[in-house]
N, C-alpha and C. Protein backbone atom coordinates (compact mmCIF):
# COMPACT_ATOMS: atom_id res chain seq x y z
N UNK A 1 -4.25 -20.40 -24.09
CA UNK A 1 -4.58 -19.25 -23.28
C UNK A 1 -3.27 -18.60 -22.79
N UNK A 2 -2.67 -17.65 -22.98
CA UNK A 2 -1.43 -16.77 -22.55
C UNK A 2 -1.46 -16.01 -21.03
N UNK A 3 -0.39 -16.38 -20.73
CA UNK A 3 -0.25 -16.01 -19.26
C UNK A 3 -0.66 -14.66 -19.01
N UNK A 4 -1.36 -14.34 -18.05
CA UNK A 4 -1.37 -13.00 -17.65
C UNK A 4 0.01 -12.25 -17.07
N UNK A 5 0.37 -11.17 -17.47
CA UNK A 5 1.17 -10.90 -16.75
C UNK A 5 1.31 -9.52 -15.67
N UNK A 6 1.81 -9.56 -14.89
CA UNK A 6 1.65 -9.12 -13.28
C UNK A 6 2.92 -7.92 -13.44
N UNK A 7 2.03 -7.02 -13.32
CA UNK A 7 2.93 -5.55 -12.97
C UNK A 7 3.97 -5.81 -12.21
N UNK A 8 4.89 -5.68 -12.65
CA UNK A 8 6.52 -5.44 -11.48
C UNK A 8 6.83 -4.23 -10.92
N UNK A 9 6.38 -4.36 -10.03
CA UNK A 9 6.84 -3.42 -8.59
C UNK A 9 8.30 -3.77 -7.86
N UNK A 10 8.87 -2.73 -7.75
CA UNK A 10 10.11 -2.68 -6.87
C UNK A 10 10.17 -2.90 -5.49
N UNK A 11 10.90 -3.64 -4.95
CA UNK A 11 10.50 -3.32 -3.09
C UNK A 11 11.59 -2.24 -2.70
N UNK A 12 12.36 -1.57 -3.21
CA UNK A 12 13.29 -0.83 -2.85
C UNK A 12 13.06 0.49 -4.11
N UNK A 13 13.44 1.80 -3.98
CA UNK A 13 13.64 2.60 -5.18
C UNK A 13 14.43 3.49 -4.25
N UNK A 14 15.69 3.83 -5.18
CA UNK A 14 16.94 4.50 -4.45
C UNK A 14 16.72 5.96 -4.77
N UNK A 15 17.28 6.96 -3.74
CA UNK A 15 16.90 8.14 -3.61
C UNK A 15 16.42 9.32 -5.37
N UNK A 16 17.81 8.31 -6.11
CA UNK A 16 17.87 9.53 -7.95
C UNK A 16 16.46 8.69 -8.50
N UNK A 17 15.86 8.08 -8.20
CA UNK A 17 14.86 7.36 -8.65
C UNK A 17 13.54 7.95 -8.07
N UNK A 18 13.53 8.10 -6.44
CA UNK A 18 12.17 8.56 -6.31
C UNK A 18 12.22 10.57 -6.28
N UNK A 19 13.37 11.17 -6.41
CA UNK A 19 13.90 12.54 -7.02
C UNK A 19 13.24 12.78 -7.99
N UNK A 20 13.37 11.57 -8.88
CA UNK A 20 12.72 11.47 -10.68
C UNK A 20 11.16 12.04 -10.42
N UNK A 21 10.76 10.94 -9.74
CA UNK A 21 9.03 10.90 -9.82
C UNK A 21 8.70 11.81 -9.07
N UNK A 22 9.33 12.44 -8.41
CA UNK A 22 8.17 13.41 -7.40
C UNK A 22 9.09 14.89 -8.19
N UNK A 23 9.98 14.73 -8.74
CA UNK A 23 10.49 16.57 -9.29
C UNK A 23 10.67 16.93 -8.57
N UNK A 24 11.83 16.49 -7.42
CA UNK A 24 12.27 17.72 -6.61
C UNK A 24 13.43 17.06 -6.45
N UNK A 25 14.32 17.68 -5.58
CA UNK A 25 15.35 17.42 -5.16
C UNK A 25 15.86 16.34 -4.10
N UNK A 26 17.17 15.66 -4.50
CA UNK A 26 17.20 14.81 -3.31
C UNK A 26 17.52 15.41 -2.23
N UNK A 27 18.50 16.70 -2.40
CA UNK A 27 18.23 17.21 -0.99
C UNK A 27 16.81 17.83 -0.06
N UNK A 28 15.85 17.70 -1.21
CA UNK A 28 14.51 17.93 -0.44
C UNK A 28 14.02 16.79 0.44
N UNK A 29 14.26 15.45 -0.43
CA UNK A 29 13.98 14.03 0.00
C UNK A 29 14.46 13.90 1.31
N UNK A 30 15.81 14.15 1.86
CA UNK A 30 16.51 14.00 2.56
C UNK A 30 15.95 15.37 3.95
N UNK A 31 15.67 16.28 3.86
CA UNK A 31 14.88 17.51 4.76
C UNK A 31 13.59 16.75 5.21
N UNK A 32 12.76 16.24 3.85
CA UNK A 32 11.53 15.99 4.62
C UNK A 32 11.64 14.49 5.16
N UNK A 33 12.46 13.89 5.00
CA UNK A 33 13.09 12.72 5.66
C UNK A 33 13.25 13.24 7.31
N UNK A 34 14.04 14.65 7.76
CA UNK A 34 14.41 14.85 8.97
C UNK A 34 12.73 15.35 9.89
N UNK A 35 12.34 15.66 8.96
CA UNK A 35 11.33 16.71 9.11
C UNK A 35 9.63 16.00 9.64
N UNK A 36 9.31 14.72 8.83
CA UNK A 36 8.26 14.38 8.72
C UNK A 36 8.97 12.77 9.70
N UNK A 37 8.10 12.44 10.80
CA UNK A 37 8.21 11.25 10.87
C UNK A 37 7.79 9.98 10.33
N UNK A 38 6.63 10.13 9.61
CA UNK A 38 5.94 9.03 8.76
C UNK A 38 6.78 8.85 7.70
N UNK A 39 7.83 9.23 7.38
CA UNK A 39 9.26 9.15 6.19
C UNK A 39 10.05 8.41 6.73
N UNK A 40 10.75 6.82 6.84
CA UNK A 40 11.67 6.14 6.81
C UNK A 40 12.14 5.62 6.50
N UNK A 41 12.99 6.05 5.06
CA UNK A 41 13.68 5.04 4.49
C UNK A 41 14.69 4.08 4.57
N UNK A 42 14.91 2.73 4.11
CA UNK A 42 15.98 2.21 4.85
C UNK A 42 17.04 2.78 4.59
N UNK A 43 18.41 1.99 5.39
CA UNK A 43 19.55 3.06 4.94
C UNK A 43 20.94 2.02 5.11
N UNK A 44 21.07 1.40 4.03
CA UNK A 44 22.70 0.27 4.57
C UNK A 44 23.75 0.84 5.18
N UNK A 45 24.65 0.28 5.42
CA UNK A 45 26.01 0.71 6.22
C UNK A 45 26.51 1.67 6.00
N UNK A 46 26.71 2.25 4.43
CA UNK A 46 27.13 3.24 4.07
C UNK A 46 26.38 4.67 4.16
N UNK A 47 25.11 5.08 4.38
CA UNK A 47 24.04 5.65 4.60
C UNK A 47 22.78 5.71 3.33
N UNK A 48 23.51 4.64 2.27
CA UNK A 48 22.53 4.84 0.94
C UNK A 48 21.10 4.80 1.69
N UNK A 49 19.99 5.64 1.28
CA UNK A 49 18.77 5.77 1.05
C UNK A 49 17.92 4.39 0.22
N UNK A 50 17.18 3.40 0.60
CA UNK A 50 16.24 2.63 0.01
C UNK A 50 14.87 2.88 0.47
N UNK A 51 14.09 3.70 -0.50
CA UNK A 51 12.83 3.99 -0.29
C UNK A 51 11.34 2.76 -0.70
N UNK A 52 11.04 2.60 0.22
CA UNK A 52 9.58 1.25 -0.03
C UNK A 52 8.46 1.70 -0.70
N UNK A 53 7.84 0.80 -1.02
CA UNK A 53 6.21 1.46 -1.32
C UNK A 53 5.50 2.73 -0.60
N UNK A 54 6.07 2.05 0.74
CA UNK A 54 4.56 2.68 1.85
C UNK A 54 5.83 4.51 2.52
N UNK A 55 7.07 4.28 1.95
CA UNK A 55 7.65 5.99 1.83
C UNK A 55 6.95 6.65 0.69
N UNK A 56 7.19 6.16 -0.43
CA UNK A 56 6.34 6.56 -1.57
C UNK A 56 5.18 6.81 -1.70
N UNK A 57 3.82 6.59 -0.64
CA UNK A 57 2.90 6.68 -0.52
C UNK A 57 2.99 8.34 0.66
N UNK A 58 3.60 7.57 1.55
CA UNK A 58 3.73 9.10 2.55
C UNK A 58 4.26 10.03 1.70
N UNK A 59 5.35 9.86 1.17
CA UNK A 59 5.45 10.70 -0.04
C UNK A 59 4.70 11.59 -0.91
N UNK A 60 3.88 10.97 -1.34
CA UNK A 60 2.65 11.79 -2.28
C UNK A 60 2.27 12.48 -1.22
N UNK A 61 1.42 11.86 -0.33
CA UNK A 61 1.15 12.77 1.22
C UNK A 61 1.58 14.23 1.22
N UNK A 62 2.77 14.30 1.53
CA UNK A 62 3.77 15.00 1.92
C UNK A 62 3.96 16.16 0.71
N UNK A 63 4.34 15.58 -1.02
CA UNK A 63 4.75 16.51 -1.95
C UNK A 63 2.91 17.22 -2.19
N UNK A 64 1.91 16.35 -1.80
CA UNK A 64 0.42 17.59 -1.87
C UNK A 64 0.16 18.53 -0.97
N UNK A 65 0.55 18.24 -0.36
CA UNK A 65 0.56 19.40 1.05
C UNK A 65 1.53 20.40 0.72
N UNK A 66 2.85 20.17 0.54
CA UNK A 66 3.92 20.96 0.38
C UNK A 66 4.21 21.95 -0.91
N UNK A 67 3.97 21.14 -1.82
CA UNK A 67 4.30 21.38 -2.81
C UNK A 67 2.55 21.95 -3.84
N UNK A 68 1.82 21.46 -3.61
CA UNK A 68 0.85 21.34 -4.41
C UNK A 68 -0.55 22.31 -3.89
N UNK A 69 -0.90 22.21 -2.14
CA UNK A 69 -1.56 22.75 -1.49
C UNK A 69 -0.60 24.12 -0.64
N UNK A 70 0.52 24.48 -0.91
CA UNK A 70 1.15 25.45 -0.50
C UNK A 70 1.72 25.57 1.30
N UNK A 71 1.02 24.62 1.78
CA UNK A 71 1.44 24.46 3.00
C UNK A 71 2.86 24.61 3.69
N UNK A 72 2.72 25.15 5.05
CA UNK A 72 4.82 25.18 5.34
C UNK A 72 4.85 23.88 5.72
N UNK A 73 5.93 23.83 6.14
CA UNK A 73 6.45 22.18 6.97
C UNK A 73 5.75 21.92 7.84
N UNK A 74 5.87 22.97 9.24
CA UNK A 74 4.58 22.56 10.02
C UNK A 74 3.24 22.27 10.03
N UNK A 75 3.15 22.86 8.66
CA UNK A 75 2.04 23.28 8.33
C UNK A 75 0.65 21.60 7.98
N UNK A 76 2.03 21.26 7.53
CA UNK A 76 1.96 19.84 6.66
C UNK A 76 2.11 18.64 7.92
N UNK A 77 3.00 18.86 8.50
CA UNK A 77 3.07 17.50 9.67
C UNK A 77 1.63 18.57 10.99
N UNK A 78 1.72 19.18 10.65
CA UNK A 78 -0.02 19.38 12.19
C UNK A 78 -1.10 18.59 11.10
N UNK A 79 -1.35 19.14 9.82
CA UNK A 79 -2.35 18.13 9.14
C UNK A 79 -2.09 16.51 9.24
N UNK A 80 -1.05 16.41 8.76
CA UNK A 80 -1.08 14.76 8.73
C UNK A 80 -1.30 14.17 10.46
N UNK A 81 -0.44 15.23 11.32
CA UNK A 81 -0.33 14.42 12.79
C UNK A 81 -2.18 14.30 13.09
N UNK A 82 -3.13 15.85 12.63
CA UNK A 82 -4.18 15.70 13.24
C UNK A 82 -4.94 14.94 12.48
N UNK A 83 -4.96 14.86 11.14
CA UNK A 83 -6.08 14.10 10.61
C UNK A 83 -5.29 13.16 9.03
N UNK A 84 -4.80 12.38 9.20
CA UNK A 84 -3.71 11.86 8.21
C UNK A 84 -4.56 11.15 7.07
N UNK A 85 -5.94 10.54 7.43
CA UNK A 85 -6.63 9.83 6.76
C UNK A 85 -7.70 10.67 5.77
N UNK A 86 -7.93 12.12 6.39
CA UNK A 86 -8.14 12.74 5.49
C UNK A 86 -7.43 12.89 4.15
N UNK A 87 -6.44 13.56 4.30
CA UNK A 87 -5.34 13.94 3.62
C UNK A 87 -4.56 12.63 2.77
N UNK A 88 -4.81 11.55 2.77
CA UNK A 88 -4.47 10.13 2.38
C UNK A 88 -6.09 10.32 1.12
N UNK A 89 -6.98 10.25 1.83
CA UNK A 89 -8.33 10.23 1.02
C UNK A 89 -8.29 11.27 -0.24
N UNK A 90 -7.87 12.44 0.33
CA UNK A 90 -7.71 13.76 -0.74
C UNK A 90 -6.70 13.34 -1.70
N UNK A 91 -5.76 12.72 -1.30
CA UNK A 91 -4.66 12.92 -2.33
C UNK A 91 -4.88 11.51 -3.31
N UNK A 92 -5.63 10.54 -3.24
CA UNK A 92 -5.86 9.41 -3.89
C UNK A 92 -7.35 10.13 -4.74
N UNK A 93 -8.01 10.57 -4.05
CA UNK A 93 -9.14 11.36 -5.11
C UNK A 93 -8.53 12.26 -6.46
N UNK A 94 -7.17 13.16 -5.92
CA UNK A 94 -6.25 14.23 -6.78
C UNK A 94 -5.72 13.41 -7.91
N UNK A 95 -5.28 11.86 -7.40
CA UNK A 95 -4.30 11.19 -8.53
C UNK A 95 -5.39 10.42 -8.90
N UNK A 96 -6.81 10.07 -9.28
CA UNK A 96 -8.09 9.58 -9.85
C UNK A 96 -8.49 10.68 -10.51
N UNK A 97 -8.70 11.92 -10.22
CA UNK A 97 -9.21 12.61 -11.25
C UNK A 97 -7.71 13.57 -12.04
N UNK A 98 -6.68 13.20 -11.68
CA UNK A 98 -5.24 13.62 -12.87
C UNK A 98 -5.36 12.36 -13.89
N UNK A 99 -6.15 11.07 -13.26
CA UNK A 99 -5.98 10.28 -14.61
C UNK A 99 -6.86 10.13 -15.54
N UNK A 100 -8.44 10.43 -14.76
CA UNK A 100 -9.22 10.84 -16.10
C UNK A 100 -9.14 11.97 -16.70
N UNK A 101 -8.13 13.27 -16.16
CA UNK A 101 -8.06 14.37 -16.80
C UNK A 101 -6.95 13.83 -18.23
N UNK A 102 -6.46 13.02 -17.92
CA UNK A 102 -5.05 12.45 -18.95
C UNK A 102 -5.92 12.08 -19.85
N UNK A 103 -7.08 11.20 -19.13
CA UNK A 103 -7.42 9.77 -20.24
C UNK A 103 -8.37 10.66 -21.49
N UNK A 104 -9.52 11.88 -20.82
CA UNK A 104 -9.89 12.44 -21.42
C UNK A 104 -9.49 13.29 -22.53
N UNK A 105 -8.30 13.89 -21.74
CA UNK A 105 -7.11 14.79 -22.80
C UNK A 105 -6.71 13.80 -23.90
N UNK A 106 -6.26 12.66 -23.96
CA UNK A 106 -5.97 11.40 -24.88
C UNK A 106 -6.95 11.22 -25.96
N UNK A 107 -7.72 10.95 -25.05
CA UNK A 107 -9.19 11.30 -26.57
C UNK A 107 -9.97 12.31 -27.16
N UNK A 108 -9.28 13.19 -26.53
CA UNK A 108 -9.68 14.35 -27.45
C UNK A 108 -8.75 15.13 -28.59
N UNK A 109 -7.59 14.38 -27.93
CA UNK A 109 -6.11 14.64 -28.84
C UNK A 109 -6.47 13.72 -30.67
N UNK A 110 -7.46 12.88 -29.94
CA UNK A 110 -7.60 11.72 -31.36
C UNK A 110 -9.05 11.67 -32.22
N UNK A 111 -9.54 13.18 -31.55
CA UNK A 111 -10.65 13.64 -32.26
C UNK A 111 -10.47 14.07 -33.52
């Protein structure tokens, strides 16, 4: 019987890394870092940026509102400050139906 093997997750992803995945800039990373308080990444002696899971999660948060739902800055921290669990719910529904839109697109590519 062959071992299962277990997704590897990072506990750290450094600023050119989570830049990658969300398409924007690290100087954006670094604004909505000042901007949003639910954003804290760690930061060693030197000031490097180490971003966790649960930034990466506020993250998505943050790039649907901003980036995706058109919202300003304020616009985006009065939603999350007033109702955060909404907006957590919406954006996990958005990345469930982007993956059956993929999975569907996949099999129709092999029609």
């Amino acid at each position: 019987m062959p071992l299962k093997e277990k997704e590897i997750t990072k506990m750290y992803y450094s600023i050119s890394e989570v830049s990658k995945m969300f398409d924007v800039r690290q100087s954006t990373l670094r604004y909505w870092e000042k901007e949003f308080d639910i954003l804290q990444p760690k930061k060693n002696k030197k000031g490097t940026r180490y971003f966790t899971q649960a930034d990466i999660d506020n993250l998505k948060i943050i790039f649907h509102l901003v980036k995706e739902r058109g919202f300003t800055i304020q616009g985006a921290k009065d939603k999350i400050k007033g109702n955060k669990e909404d907006t957590i719910n919406t954006v996990e529904i958005m990345g469930s139906l982007k993956r059956v839109k993929d999975f569907l697109l996949e099999i129709k590519s092999e029609l």
